[in-house]
PDB file of N, CA and C in Angstrom:
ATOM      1  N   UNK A   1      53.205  30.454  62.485  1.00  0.00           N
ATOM      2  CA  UNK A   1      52.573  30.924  63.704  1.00  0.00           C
ATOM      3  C   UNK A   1      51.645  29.822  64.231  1.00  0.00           C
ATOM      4  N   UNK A   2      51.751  29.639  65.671  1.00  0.00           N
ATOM      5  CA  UNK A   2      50.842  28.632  66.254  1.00  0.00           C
ATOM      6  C   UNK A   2      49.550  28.920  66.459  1.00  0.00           C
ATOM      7  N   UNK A   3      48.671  28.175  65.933  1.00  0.00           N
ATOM      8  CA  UNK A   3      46.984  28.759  66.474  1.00  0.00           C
ATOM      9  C   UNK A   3      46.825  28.636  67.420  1.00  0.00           C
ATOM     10  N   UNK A   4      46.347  29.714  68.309  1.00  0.00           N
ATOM     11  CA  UNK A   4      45.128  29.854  69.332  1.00  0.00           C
ATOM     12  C   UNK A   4      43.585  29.469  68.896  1.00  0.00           C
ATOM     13  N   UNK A   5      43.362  28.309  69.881  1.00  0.00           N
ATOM     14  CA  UNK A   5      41.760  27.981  69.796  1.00  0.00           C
ATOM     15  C   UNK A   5      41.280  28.240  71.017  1.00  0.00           C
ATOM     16  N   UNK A   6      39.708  28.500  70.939  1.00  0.00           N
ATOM     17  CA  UNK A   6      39.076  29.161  72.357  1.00  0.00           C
ATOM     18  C   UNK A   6      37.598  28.497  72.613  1.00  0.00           C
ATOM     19  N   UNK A   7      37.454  27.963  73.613  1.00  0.00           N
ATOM     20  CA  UNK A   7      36.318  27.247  73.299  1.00  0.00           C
ATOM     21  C   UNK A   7      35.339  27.957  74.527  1.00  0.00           C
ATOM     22  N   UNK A   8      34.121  27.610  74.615  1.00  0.00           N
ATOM     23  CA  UNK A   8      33.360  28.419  75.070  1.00  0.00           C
ATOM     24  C   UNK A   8      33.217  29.610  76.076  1.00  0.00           C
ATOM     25  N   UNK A   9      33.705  30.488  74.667  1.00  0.00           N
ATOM     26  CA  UNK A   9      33.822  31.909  74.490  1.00  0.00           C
ATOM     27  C   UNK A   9      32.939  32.948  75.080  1.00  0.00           C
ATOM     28  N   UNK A  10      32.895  33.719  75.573  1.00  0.00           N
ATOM     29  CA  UNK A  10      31.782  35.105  76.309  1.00  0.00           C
ATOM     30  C   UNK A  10      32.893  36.189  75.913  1.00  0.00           C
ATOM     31  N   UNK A  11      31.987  37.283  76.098  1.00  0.00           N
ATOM     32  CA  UNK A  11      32.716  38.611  76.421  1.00  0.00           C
ATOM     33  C   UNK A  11      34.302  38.819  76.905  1.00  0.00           C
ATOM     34  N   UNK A  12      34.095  38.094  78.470  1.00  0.00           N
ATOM     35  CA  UNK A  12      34.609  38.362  79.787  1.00  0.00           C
ATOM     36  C   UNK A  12      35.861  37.292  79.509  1.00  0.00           C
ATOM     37  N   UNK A  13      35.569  35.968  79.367  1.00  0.00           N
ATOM     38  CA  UNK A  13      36.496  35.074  78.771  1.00  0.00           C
ATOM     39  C   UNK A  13      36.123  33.975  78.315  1.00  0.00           C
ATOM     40  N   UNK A  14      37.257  32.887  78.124  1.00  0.00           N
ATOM     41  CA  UNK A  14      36.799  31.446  77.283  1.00  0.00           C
ATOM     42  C   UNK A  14      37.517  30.283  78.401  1.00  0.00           C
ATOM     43  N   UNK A  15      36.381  29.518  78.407  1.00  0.00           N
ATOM     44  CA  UNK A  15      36.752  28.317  79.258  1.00  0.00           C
ATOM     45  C   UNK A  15      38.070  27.937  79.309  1.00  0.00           C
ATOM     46  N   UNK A  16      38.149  27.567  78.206  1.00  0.00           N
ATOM     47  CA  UNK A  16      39.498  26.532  77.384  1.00  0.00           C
ATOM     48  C   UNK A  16      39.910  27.470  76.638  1.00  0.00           C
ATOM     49  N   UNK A  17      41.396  27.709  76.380  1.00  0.00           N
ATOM     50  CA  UNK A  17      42.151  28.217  75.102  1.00  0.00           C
ATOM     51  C   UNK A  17      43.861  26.884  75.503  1.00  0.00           C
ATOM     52  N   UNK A  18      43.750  27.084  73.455  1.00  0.00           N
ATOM     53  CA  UNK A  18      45.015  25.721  73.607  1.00  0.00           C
ATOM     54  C   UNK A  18      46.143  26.784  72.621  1.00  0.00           C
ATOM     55  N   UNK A  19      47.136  26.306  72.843  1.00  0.00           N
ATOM     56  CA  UNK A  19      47.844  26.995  72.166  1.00  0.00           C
ATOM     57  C   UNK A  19      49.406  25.932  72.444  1.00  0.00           C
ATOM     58  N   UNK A  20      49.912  25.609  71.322  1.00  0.00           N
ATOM     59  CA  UNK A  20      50.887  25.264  71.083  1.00  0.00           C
ATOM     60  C   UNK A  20      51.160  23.758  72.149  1.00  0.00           C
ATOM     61  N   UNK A  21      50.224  22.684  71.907  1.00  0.00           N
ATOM     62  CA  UNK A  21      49.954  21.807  72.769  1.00  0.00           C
ATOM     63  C   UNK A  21      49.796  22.112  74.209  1.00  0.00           C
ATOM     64  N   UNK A  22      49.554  22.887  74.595  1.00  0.00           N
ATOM     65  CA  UNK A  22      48.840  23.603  76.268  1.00  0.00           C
ATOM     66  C   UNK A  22      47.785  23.904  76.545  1.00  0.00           C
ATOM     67  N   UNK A  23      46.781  23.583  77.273  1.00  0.00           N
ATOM     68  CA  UNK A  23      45.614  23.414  77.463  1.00  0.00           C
ATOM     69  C   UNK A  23      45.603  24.528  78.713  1.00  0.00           C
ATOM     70  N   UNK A  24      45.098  25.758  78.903  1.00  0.00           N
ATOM     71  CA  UNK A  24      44.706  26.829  79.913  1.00  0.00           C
ATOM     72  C   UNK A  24      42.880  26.713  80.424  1.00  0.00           C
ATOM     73  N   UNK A  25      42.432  26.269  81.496  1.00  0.00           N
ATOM     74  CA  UNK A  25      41.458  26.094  81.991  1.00  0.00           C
ATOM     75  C   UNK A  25      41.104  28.096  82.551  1.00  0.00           C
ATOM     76  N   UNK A  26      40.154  28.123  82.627  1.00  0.00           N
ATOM     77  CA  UNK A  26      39.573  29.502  83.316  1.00  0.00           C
ATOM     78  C   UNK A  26      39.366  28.841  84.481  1.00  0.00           C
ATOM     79  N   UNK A  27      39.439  29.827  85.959  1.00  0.00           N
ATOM     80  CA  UNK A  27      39.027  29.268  87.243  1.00  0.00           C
ATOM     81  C   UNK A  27      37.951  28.680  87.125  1.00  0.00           C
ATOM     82  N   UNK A  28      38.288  27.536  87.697  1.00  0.00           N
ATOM     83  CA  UNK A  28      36.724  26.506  88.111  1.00  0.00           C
ATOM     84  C   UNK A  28      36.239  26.800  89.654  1.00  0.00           C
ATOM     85  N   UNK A  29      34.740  27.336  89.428  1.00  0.00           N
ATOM     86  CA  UNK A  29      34.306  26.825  90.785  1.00  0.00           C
ATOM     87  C   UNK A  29      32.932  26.100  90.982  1.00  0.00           C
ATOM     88  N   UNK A  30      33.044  25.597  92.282  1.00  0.00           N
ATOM     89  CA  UNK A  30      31.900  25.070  92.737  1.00  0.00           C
ATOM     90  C   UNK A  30      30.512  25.549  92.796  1.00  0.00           C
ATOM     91  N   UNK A  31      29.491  25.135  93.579  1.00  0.00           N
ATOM     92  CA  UNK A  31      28.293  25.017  94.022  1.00  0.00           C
ATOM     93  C   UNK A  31      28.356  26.465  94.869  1.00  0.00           C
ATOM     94  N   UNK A  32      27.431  27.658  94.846  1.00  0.00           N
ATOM     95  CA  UNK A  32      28.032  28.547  95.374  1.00  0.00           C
ATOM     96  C   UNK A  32      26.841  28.074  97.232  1.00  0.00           C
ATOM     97  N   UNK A  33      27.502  28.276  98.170  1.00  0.00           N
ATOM     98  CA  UNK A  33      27.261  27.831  99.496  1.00  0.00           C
ATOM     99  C   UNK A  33      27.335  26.293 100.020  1.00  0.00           C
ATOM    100  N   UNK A  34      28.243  24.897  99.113  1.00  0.00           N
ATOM    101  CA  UNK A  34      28.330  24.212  99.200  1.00  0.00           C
ATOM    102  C   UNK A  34      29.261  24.352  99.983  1.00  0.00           C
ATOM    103  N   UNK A  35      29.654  23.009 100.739  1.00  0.00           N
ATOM    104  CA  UNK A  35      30.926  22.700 101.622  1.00  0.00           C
ATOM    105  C   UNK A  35      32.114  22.987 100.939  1.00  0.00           C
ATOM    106  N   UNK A  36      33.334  23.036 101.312  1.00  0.00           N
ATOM    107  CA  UNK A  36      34.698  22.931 100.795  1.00  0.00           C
ATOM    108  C   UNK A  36      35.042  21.527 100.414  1.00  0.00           C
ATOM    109  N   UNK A  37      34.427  21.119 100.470  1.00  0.00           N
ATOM    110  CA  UNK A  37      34.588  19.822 100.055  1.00  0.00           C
ATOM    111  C   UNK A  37      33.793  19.139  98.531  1.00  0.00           C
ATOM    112  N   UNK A  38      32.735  19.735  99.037  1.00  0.00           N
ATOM    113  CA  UNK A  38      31.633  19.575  97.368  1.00  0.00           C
ATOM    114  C   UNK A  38      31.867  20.877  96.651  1.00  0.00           C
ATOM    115  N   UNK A  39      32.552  22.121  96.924  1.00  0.00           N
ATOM    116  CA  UNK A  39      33.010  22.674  96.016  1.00  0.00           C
ATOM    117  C   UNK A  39      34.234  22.108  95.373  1.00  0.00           C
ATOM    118  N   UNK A  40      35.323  21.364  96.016  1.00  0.00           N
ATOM    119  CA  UNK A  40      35.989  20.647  95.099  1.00  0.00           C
ATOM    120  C   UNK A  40      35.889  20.008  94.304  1.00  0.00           C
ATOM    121  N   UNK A  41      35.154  19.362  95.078  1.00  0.00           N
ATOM    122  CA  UNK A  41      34.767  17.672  93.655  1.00  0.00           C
ATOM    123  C   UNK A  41      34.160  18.472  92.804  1.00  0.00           C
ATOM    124  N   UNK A  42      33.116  19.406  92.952  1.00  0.00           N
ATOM    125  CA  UNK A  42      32.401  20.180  91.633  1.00  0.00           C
ATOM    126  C   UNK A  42      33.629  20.901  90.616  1.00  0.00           C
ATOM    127  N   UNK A  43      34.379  21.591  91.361  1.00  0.00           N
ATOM    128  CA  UNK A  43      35.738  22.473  90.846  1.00  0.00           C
ATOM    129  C   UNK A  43      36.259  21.197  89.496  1.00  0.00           C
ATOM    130  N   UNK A  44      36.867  19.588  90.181  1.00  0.00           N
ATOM    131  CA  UNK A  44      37.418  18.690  89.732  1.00  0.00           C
ATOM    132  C   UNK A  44      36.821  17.965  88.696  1.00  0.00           C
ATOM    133  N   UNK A  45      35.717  17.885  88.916  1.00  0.00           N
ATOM    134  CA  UNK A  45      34.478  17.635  87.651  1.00  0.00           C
ATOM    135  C   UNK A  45      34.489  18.444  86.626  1.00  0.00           C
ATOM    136  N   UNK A  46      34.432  19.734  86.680  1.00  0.00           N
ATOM    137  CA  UNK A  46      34.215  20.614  85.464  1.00  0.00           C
ATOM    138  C   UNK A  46      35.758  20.459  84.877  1.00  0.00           C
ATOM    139  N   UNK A  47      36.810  20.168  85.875  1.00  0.00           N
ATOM    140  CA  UNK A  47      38.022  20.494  85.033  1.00  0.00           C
ATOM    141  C   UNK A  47      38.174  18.845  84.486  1.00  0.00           C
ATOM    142  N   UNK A  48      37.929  17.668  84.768  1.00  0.00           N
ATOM    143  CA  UNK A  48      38.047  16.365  84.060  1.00  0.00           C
ATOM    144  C   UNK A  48      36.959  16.892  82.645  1.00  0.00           C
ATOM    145  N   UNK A  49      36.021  17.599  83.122  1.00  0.00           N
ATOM    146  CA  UNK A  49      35.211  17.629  81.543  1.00  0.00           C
ATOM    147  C   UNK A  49      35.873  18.689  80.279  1.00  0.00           C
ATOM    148  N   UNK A  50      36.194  19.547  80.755  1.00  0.00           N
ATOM    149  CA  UNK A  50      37.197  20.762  80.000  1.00  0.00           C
ATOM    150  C   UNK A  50      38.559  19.918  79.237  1.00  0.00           C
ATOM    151  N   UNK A  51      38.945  19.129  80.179  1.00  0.00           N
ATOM    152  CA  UNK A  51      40.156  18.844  79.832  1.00  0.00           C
ATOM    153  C   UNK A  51      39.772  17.570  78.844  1.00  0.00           C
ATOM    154  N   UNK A  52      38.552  16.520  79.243  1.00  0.00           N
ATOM    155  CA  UNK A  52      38.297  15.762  78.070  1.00  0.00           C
ATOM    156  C   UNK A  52      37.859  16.784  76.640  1.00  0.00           C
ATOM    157  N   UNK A  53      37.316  17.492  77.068  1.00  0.00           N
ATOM    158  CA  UNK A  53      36.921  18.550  75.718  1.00  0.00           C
ATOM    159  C   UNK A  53      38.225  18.769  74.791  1.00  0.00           C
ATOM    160  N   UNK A  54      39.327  19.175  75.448  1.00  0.00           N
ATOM    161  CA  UNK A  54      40.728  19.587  75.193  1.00  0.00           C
ATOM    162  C   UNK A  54      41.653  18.829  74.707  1.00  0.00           C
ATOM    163  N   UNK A  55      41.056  17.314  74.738  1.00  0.00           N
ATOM    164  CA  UNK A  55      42.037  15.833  74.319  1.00  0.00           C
ATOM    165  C   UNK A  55      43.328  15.949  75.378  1.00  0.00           C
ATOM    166  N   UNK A  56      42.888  16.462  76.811  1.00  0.00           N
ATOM    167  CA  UNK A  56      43.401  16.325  77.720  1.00  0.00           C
ATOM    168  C   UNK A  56      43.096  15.136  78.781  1.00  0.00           C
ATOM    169  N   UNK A  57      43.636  14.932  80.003  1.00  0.00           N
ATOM    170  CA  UNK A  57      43.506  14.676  81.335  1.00  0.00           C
ATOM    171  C   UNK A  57      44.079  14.934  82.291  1.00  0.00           C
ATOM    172  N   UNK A  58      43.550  14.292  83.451  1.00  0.00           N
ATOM    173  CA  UNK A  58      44.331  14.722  85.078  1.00  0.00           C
ATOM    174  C   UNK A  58      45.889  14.152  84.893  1.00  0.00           C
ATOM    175  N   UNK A  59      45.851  13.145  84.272  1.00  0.00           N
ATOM    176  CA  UNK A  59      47.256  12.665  84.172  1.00  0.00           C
ATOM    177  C   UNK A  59      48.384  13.873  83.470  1.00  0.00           C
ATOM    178  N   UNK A  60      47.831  14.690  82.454  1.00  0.00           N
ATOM    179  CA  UNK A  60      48.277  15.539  81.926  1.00  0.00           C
ATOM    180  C   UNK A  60      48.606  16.915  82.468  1.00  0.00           C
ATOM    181  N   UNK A  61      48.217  17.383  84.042  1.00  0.00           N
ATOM    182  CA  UNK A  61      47.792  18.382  84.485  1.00  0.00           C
ATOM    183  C   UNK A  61      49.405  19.184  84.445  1.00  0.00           C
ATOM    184  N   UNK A  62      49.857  19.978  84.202  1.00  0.00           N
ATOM    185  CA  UNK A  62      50.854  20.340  84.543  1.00  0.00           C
ATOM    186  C   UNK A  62      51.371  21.402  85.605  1.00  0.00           C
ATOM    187  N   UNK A  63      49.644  22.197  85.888  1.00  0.00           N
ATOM    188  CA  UNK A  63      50.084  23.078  87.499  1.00  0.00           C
ATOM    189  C   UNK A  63      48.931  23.294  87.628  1.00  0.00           C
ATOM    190  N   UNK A  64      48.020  23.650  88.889  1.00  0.00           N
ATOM    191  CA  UNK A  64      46.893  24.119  89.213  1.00  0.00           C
ATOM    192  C   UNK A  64      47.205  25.229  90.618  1.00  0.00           C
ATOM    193  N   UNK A  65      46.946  25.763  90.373  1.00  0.00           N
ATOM    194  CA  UNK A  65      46.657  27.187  91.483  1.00  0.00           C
ATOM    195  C   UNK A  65      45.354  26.919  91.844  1.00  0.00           C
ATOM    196  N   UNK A  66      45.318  26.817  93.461  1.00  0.00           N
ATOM    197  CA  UNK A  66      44.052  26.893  94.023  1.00  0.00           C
ATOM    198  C   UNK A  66      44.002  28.016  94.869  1.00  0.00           C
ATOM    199  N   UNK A  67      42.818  28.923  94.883  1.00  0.00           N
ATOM    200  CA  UNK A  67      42.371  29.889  95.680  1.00  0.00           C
ATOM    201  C   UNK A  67      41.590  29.385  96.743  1.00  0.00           C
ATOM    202  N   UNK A  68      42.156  29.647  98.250  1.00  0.00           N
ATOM    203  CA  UNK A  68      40.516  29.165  99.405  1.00  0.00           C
ATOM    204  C   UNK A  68      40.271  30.762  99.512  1.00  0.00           C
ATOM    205  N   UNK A  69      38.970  31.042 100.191  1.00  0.00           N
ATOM    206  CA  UNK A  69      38.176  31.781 100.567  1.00  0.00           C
ATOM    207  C   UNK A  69      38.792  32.002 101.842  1.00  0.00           C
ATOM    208  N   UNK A  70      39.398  30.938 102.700  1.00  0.00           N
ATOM    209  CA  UNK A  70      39.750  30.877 104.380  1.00  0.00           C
ATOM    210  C   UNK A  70      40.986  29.707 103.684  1.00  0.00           C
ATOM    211  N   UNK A  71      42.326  29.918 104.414  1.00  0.00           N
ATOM    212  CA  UNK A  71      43.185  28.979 104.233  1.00  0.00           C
ATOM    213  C   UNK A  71      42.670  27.771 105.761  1.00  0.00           C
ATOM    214  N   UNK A  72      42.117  28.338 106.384  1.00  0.00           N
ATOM    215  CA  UNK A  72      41.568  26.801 107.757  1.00  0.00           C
ATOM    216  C   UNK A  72      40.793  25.732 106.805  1.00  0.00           C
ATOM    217  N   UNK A  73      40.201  25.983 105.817  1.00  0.00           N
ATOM    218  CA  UNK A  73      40.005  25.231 104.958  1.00  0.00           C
ATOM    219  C   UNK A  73      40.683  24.068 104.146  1.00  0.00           C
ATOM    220  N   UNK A  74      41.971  24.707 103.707  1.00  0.00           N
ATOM    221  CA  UNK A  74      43.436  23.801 103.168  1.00  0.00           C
ATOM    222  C   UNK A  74      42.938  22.504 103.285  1.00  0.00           C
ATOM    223  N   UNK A  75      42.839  21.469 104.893  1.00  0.00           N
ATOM    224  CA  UNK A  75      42.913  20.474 105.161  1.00  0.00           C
ATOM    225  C   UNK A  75      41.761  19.616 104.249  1.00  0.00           C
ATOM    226  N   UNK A  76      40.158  20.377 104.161  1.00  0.00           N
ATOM    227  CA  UNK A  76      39.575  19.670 103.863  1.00  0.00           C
ATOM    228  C   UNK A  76      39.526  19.629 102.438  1.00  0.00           C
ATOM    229  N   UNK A  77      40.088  20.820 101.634  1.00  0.00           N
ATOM    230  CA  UNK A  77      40.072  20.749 100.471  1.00  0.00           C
ATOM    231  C   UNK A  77      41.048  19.801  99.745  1.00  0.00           C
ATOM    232  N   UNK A  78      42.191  19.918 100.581  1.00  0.00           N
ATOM    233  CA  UNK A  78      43.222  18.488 100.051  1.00  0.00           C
ATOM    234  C   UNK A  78      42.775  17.352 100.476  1.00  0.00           C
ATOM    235  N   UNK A  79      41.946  16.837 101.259  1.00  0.00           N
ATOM    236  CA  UNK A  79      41.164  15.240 101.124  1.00  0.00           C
ATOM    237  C   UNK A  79      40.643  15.504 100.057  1.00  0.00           C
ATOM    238  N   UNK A  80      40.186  15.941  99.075  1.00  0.00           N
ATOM    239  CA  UNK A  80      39.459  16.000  98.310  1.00  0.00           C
ATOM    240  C   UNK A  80      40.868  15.480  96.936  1.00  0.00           C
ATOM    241  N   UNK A  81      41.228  16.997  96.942  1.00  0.00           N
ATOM    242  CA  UNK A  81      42.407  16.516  96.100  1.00  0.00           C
ATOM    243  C   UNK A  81      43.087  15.367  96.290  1.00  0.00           C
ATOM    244  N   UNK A  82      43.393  15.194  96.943  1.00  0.00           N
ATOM    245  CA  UNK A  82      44.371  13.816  97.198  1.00  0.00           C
ATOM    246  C   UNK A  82      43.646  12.879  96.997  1.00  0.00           C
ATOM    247  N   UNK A  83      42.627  12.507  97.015  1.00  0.00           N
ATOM    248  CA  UNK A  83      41.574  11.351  97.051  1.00  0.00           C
ATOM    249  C   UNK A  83      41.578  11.211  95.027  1.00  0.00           C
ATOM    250  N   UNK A  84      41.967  12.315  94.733  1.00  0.00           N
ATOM    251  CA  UNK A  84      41.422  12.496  93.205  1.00  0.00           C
ATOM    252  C   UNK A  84      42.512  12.531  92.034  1.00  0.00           C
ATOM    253  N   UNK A  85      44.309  13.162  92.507  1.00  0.00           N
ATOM    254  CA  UNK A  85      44.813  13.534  91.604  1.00  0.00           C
ATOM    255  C   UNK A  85      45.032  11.945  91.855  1.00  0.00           C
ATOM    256  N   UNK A  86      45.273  11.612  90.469  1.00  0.00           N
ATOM    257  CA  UNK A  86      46.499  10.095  89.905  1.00  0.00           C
ATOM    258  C   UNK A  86      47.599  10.058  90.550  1.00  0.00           C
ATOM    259  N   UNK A  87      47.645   8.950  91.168  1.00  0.00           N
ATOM    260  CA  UNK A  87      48.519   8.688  91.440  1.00  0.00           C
ATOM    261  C   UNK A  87      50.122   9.104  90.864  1.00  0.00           C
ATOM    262  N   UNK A  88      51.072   8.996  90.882  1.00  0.00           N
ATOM    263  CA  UNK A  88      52.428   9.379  90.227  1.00  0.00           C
ATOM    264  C   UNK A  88      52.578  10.745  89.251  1.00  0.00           C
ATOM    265  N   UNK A  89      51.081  11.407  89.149  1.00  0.00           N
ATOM    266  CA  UNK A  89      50.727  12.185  88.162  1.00  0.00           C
ATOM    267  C   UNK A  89      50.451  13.395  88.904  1.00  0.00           C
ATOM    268  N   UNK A  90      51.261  13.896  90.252  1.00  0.00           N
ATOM    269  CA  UNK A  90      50.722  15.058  90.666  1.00  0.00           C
ATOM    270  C   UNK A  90      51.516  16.470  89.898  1.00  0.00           C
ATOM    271  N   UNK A  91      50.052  17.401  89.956  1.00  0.00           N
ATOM    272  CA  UNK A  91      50.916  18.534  89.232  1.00  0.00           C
ATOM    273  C   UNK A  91      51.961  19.252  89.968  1.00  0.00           C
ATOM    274  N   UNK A  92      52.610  20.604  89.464  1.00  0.00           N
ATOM    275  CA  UNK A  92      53.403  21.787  90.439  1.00  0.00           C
ATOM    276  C   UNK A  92      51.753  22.766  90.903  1.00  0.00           C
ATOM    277  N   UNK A  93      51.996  22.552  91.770  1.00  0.00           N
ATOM    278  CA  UNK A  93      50.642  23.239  92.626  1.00  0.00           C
ATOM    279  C   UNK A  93      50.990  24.450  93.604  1.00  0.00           C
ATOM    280  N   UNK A  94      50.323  25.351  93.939  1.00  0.00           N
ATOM    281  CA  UNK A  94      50.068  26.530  94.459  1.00  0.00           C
ATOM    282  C   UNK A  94      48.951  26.442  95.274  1.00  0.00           C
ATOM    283  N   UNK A  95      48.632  27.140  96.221  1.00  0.00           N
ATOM    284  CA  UNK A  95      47.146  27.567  97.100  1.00  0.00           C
ATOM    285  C   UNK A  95      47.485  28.384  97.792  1.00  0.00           C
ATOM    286  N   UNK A  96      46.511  29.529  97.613  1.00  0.00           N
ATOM    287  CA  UNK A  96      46.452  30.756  98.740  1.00  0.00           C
ATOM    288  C   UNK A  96      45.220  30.948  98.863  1.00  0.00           C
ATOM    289  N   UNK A  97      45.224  32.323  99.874  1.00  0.00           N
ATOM    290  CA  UNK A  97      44.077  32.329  99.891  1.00  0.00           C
ATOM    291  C   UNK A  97      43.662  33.758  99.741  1.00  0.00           C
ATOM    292  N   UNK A  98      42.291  34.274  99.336  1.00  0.00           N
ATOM    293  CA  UNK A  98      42.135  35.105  98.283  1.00  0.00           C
ATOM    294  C   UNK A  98      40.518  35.467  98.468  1.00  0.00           C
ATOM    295  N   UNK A  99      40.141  36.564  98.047  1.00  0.00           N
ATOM    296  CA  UNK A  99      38.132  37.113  98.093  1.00  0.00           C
ATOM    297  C   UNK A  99      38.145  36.778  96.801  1.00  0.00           C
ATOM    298  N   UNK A 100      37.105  35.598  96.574  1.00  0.00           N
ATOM    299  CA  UNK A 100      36.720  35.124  95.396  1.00  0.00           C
ATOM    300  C   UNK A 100      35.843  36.199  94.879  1.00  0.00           C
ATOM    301  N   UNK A 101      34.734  35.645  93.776  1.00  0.00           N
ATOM    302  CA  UNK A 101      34.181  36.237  93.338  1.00  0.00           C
ATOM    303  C   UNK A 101      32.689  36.862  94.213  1.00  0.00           C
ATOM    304  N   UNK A 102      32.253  35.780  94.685  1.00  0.00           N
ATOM    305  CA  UNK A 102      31.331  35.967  95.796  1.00  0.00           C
ATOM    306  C   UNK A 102      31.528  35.492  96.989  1.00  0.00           C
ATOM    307  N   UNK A 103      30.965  35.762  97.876  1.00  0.00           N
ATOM    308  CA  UNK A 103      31.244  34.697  99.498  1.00  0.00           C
ATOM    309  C   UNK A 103      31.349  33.630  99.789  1.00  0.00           C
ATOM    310  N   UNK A 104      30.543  33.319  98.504  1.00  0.00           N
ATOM    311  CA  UNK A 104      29.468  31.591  98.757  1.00  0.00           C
ATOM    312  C   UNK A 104      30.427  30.882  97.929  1.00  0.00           C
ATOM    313  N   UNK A 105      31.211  31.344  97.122  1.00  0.00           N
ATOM    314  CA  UNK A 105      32.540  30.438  96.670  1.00  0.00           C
ATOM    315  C   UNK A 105      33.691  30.425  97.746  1.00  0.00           C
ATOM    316  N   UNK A 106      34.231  29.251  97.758  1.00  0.00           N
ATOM    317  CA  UNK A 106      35.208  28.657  98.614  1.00  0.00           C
ATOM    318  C   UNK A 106      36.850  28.259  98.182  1.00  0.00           C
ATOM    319  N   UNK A 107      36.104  28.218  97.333  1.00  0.00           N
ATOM    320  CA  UNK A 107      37.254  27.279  96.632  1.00  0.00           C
ATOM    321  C   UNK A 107      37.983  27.478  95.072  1.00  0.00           C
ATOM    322  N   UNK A 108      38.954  27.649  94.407  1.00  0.00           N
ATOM    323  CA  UNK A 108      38.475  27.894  92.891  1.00  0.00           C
ATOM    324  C   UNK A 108      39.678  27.652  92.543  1.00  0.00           C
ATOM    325  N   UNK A 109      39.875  26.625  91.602  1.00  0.00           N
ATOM    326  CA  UNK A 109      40.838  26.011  90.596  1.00  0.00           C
ATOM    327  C   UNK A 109      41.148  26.388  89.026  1.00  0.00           C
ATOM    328  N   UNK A 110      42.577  26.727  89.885  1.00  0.00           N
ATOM    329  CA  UNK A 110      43.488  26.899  87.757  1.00  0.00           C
ATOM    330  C   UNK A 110      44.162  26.478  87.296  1.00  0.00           C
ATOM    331  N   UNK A 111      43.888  25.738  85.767  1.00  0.00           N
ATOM    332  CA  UNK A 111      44.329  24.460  85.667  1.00  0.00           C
ATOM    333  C   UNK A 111      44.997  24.647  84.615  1.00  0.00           C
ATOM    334  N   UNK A 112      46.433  24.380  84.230  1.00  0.00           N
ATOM    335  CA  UNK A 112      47.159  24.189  83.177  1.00  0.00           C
ATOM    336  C   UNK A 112      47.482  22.678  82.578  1.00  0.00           C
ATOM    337  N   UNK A 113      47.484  22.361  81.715  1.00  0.00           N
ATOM    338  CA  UNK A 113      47.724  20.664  81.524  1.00  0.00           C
ATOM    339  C   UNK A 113      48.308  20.476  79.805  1.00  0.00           C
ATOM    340  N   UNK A 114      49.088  19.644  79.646  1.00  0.00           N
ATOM    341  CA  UNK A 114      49.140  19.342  78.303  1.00  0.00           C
ATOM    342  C   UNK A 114      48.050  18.636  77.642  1.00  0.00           C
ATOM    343  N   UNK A 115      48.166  18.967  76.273  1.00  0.00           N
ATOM    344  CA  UNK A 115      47.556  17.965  75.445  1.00  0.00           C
ATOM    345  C   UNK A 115      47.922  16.613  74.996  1.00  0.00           C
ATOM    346  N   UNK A 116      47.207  15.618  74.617  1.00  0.00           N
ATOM    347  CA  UNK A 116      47.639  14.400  73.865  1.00  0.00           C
ATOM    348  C   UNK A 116      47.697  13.344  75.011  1.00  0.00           C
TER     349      UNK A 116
END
């Protein structure tokens, strides 16, 4: 049987869980009333740090689902992305749009990626 590991764990859920070389991120979000734009880079930050935690990277990403708050948004949130994923290394990606958790979130990233 393959282990499940879970790394910083609550009640509700765990950041990181790996299982069978797969790295599962919990939604990342931003700065709550920041731009769509600095909620990304914040979103993209926490997931480069998760995924170094994970003996992952962006190069490794294998799909991310993004939620906007407003899809008129899309444009500015992909300068962001695009400015950021690696080159030759883009994942299978998704975006819709969706009532986050609060108002003041915009933006919110789910990140699947291999390990190694």
């Amino acid at each position: 049987m393959t282990e499940i590991t879970r790394h910083h764990t609550g009640q509700r859920m765990s950041q990181i869980v790996t299982h069978n070389g797969t790295v599962y991120l919990a939604g990342q979000v931003g700065n709550p009333g920041d731009s769509v734009a600095d909620q990304t880079r914040t979103c993209l930050e926490k997931v480069e740090t998760l995924l170094a935690e994970a003996g992952s990277d962006a190069t490794r990403i294998l799909q991310c689902v993004i939620w906007l708050a407003d899809m008129a948004d899309f444009a500015e949130m992909n300068s962001v992305w695009d400015a950021w994923v690696p080159e030759g290394h883009a994942p299978a990606r998704a975006c819709g749009e969706a009532k986050l958790a609060t108002p003041e979130y915009k933006v919110e990233l789910i990140v699947t990626a291999a390990q190694g």
